[in-house]
C-alpha atoms as a PDB file:
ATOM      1  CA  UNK A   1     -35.875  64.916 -10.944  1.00  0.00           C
ATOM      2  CA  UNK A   2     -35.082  61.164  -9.997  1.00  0.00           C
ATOM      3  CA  UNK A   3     -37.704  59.488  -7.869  1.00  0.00           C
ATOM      4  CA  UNK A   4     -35.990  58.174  -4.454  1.00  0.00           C
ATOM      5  CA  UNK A   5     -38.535  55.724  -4.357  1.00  0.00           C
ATOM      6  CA  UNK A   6     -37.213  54.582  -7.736  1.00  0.00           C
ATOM      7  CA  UNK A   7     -33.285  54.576  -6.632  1.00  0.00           C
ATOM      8  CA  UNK A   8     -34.643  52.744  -3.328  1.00  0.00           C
ATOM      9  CA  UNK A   9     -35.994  49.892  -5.429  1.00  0.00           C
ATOM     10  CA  UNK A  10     -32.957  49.610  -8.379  1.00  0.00           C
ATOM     11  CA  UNK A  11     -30.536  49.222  -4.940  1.00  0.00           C
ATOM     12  CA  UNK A  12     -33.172  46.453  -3.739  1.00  0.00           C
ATOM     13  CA  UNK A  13     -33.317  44.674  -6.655  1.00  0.00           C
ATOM     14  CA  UNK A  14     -29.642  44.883  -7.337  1.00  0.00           C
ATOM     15  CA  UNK A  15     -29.127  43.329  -3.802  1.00  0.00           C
ATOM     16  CA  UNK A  16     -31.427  40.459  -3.988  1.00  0.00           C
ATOM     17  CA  UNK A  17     -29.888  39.568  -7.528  1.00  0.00           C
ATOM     18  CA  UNK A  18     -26.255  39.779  -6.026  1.00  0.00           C
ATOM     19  CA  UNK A  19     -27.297  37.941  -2.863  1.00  0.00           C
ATOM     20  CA  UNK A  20     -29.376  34.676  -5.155  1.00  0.00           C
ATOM     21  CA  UNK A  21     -26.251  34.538  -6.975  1.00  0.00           C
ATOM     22  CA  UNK A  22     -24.726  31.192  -4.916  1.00  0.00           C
ATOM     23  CA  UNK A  23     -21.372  29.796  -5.499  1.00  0.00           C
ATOM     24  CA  UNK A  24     -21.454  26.402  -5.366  1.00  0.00           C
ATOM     25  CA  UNK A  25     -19.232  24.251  -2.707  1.00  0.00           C
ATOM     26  CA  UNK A  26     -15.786  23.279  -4.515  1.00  0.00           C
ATOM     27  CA  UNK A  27     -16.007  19.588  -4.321  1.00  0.00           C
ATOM     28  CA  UNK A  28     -12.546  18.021  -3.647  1.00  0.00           C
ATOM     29  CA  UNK A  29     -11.556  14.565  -1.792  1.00  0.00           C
ATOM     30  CA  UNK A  30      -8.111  14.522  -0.121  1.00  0.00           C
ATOM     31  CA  UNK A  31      -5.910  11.683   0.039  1.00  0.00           C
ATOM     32  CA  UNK A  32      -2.856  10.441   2.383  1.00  0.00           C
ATOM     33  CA  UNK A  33      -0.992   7.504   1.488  1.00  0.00           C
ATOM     34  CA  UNK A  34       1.490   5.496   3.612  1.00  0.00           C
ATOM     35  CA  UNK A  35       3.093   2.514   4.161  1.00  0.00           C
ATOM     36  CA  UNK A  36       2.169   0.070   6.987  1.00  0.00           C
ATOM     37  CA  UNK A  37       3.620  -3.038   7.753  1.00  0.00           C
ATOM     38  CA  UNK A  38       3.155  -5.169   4.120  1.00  0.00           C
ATOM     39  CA  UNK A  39       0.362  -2.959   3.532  1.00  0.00           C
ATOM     40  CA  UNK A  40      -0.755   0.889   2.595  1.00  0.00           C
ATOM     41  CA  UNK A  41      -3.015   2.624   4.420  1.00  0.00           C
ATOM     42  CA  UNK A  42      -5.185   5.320   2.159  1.00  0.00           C
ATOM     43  CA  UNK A  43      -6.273   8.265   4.564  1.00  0.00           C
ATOM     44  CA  UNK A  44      -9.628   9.533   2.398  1.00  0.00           C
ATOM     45  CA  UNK A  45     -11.241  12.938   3.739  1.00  0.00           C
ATOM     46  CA  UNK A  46     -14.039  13.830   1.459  1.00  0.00           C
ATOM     47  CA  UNK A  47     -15.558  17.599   0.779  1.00  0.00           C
ATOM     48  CA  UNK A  48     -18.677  16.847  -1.469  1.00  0.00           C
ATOM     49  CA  UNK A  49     -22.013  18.161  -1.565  1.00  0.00           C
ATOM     50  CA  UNK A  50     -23.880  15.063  -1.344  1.00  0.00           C
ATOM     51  CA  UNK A  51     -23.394  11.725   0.345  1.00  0.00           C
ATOM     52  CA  UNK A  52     -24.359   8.622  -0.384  1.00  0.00           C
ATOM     53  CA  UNK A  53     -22.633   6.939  -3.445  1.00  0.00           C
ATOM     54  CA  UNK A  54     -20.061   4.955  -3.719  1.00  0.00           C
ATOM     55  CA  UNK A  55     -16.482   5.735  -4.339  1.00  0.00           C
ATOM     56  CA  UNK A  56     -13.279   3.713  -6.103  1.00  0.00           C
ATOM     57  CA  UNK A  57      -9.665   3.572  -5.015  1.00  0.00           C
ATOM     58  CA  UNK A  58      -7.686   3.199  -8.374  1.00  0.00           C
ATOM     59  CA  UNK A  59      -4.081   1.809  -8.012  1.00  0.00           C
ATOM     60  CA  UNK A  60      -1.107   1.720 -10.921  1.00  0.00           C
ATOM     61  CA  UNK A  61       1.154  -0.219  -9.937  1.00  0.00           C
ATOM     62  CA  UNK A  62       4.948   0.596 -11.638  1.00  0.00           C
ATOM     63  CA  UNK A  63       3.541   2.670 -15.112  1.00  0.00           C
ATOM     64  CA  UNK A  64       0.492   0.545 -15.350  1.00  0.00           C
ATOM     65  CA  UNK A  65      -2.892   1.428 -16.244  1.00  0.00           C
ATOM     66  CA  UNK A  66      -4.794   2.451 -13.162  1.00  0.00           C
ATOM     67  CA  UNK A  67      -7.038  -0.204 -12.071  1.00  0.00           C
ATOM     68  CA  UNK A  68     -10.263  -0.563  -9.573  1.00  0.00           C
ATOM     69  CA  UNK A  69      -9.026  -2.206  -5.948  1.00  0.00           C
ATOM     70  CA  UNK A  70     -11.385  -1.299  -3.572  1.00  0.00           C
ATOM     71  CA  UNK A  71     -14.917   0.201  -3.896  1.00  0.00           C
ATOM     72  CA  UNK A  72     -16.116   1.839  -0.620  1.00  0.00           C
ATOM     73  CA  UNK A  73     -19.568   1.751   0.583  1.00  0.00           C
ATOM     74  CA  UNK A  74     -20.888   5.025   2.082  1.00  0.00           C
ATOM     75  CA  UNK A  75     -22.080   3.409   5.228  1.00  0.00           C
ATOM     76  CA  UNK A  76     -18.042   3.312   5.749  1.00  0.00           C
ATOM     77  CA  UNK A  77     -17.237   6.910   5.094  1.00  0.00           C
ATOM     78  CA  UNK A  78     -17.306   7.957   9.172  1.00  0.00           C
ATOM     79  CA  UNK A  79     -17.936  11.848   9.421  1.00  0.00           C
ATOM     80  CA  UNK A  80     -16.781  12.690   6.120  1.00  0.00           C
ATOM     81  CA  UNK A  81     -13.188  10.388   5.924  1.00  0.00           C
ATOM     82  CA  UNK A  82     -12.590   6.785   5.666  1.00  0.00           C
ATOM     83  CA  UNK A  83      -9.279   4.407   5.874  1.00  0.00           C
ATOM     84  CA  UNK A  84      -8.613   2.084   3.462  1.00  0.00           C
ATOM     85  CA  UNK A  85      -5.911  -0.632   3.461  1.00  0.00           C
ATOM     86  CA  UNK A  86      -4.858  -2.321   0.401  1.00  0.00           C
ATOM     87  CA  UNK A  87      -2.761  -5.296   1.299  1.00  0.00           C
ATOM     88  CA  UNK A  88      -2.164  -7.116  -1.824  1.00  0.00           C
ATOM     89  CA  UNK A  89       0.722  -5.515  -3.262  1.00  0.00           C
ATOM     90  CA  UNK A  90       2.864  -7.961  -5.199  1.00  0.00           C
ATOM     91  CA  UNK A  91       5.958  -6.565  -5.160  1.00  0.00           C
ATOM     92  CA  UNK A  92       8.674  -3.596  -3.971  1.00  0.00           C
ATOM     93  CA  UNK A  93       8.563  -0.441  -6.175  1.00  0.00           C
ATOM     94  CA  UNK A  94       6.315   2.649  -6.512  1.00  0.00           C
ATOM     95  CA  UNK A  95       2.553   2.628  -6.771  1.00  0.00           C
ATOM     96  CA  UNK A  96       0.044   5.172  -7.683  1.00  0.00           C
ATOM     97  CA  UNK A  97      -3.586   5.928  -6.375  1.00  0.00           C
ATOM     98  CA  UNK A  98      -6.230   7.935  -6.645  1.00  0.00           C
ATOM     99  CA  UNK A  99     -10.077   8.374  -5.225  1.00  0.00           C
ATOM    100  CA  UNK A 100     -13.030   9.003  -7.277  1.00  0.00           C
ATOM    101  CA  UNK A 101     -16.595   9.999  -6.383  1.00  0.00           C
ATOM    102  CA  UNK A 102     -19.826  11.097  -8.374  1.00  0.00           C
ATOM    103  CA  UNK A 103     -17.160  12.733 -10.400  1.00  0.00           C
ATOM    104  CA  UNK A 104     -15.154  14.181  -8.456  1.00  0.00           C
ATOM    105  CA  UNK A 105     -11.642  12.492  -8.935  1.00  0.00           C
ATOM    106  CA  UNK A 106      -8.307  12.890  -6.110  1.00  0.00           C
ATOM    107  CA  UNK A 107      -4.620  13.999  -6.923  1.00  0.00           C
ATOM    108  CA  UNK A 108      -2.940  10.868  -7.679  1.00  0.00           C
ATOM    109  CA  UNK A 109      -0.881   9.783  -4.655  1.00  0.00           C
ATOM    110  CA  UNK A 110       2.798   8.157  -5.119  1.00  0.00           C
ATOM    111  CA  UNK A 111       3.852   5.302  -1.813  1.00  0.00           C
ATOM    112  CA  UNK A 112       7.679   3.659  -2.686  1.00  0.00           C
ATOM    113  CA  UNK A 113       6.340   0.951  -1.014  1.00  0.00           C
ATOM    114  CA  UNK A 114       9.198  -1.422   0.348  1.00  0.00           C
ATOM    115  CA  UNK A 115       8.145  -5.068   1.174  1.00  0.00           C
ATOM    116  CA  UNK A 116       9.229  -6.017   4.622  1.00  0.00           C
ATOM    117  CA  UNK A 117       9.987  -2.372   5.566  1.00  0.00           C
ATOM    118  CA  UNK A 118       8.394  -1.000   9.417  1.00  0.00           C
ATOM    119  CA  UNK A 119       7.382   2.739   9.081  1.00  0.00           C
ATOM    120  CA  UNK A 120       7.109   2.374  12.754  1.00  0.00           C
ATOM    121  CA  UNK A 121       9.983   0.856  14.852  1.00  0.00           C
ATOM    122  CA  UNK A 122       9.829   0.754  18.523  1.00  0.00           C
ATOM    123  CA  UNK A 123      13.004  -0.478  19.666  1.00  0.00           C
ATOM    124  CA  UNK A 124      13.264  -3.491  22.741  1.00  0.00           C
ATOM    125  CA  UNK A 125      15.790  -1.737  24.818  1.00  0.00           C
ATOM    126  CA  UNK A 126      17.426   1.681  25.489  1.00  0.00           C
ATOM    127  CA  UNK A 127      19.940   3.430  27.902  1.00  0.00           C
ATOM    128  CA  UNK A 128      19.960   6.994  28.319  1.00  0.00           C
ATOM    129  CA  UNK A 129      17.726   8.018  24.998  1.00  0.00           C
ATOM    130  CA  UNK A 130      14.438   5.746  23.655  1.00  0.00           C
ATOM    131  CA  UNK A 131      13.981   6.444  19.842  1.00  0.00           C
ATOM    132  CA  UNK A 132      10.763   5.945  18.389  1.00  0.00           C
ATOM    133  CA  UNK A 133      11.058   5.868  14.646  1.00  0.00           C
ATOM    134  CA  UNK A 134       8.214   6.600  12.649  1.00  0.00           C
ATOM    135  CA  UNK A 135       8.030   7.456   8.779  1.00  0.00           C
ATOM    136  CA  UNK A 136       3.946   6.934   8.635  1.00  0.00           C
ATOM    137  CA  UNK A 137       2.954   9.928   7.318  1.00  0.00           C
ATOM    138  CA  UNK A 138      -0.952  10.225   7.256  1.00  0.00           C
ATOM    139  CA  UNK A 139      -1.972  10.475  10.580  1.00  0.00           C
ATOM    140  CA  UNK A 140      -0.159  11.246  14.351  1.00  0.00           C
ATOM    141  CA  UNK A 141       0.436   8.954  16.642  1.00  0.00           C
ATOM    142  CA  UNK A 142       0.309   8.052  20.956  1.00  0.00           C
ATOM    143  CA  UNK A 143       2.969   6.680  22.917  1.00  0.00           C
ATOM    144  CA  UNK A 144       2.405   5.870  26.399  1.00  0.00           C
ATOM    145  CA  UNK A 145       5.652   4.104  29.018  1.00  0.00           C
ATOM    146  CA  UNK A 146       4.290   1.906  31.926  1.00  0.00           C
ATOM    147  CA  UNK A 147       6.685   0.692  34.631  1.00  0.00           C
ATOM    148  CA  UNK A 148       6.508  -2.781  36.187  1.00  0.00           C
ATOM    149  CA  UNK A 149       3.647  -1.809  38.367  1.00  0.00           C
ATOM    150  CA  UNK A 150       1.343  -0.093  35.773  1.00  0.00           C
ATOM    151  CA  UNK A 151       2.545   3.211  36.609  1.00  0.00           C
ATOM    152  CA  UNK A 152       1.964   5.775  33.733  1.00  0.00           C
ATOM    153  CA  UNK A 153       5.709   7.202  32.855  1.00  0.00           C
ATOM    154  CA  UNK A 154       5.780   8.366  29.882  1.00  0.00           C
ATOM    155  CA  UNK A 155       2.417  10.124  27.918  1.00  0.00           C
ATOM    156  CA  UNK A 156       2.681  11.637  24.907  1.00  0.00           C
ATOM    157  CA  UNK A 157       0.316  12.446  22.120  1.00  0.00           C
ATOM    158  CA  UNK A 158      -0.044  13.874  18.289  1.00  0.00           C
ATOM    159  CA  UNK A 159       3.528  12.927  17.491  1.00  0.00           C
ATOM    160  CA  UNK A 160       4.444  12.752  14.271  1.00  0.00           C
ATOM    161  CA  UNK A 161       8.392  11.403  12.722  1.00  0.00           C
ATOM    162  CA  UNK A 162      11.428   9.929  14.802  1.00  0.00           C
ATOM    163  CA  UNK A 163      10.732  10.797  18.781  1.00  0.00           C
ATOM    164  CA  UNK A 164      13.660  10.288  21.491  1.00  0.00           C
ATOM    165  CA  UNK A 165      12.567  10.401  25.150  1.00  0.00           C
ATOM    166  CA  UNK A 166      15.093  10.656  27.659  1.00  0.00           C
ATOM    167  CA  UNK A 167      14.943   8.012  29.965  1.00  0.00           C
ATOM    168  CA  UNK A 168      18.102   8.175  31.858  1.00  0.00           C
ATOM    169  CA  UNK A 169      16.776   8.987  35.324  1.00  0.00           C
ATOM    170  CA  UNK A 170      14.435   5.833  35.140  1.00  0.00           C
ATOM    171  CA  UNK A 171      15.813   2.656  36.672  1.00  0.00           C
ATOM    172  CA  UNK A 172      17.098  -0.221  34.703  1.00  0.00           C
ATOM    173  CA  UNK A 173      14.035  -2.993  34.396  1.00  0.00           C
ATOM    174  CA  UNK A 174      11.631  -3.490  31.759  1.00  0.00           C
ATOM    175  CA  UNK A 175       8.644  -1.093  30.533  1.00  0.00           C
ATOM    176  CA  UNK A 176       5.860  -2.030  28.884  1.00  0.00           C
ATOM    177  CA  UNK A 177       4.906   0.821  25.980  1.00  0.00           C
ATOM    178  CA  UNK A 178       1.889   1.371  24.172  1.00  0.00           C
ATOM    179  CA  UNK A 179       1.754   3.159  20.623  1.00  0.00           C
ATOM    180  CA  UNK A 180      -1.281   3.789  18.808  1.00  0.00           C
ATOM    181  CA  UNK A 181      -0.736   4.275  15.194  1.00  0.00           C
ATOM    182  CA  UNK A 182      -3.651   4.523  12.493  1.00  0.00           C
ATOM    183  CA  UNK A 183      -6.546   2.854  14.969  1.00  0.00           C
ATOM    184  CA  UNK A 184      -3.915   0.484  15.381  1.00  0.00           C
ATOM    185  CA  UNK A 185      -2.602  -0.543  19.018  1.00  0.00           C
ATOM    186  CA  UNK A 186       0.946  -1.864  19.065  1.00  0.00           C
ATOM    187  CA  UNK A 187       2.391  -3.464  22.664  1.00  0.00           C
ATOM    188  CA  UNK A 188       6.061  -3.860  23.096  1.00  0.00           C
ATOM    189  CA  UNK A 189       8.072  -4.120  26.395  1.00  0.00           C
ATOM    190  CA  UNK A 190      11.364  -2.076  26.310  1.00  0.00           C
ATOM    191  CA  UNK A 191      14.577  -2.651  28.856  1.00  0.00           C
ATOM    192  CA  UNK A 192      16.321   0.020  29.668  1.00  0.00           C
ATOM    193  CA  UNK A 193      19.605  -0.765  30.802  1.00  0.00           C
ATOM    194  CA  UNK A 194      22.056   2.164  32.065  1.00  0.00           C
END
């Protein structure tokens, strides 16, 4: 005859084996390129178990070997992400990059990076339609439409790609717009002209 004090315990025992068994955290950093301006912005969100080290941005640059061009310092990272902006790109053509830290190492990241191209193109006047035309790809972006007298016309958040507003049943004069793109603020003055 079995003992249930005996089965009681084996069930115990088996649970606090099962339950010390941890899984460790799957360490991973995540990485957003995109072009700006005659620049590339590097969106870096970080999932590691510890902070406090530093981490390398590696670009190639058309086939190359990968090479060191930016070594963050922790006291950057914000929350767990950090943008990075590498502005010294020589030329038009593809580039590479990829994040590493305390050994944990990003997918490499491909930007076609055009010199002299605008991923974000507010236009200076309009009629019936304003197009906003955006190919930045990392993060969204704010677009706010003032009239002459500072009155809010246009609010709109989180947008991401091309954005047409219809702006027909606003008089003809000229707006003043605010976009924020990347931490970036960008102030333009639009007429619209029916």
């Amino acid at each position: 005859m079995k003992n249930p004090l005996s089965n009681s315990i084996h069930i115990l025992l088996f649970l606090f084996v099962f339950s010390s068994c941890k899984k460790e955290a799957k360490q991973a950093i995540a990485l957003c390129a995109s072009q700006y301006n005659n620049g590339v912005d590097l969106h870096i969100k970080y999932k590691v178990a510890e902070k406090g080290k530093r981490s390398f941005v590696y670009r190639c640059e058309g086939g190359n070997a990968f090479q060191v061009v930016k070594e963050i310092n922790p006291n950057d990272i914000v929350g767990d992400s950090v943008m990075v902006i590498d502005s010294l790109l020589k030329y038009t053509g593809n580039y590479t990059y990829k994040v590493s830290y305390n050994g944990v190492l990003s997918d490499a990241v491909a930007v076609n990076f055009i010199n002299g191209a605008t991923p974000f193109y507010i236009p200076n006047s309009a009629k019936d339609t304003l197009t906003i035309k955006s190919d930045y790809s990392c993060t969204t972006y704010g677009f706010t439409l003032y009239n002459r007298w500072g009155q809010m016309i246009i609010d709109k958040q989180n947008l991401s790609g091309n954005q047409s507003f219809d702006v027909s049943k606003l008089p003809s004069e000229i707006y003043v717009c605010l976009a924020y793109v990347a931490n970036r603020e960008i102030n333009s003055t639009i007429a619209i002209i029916h």
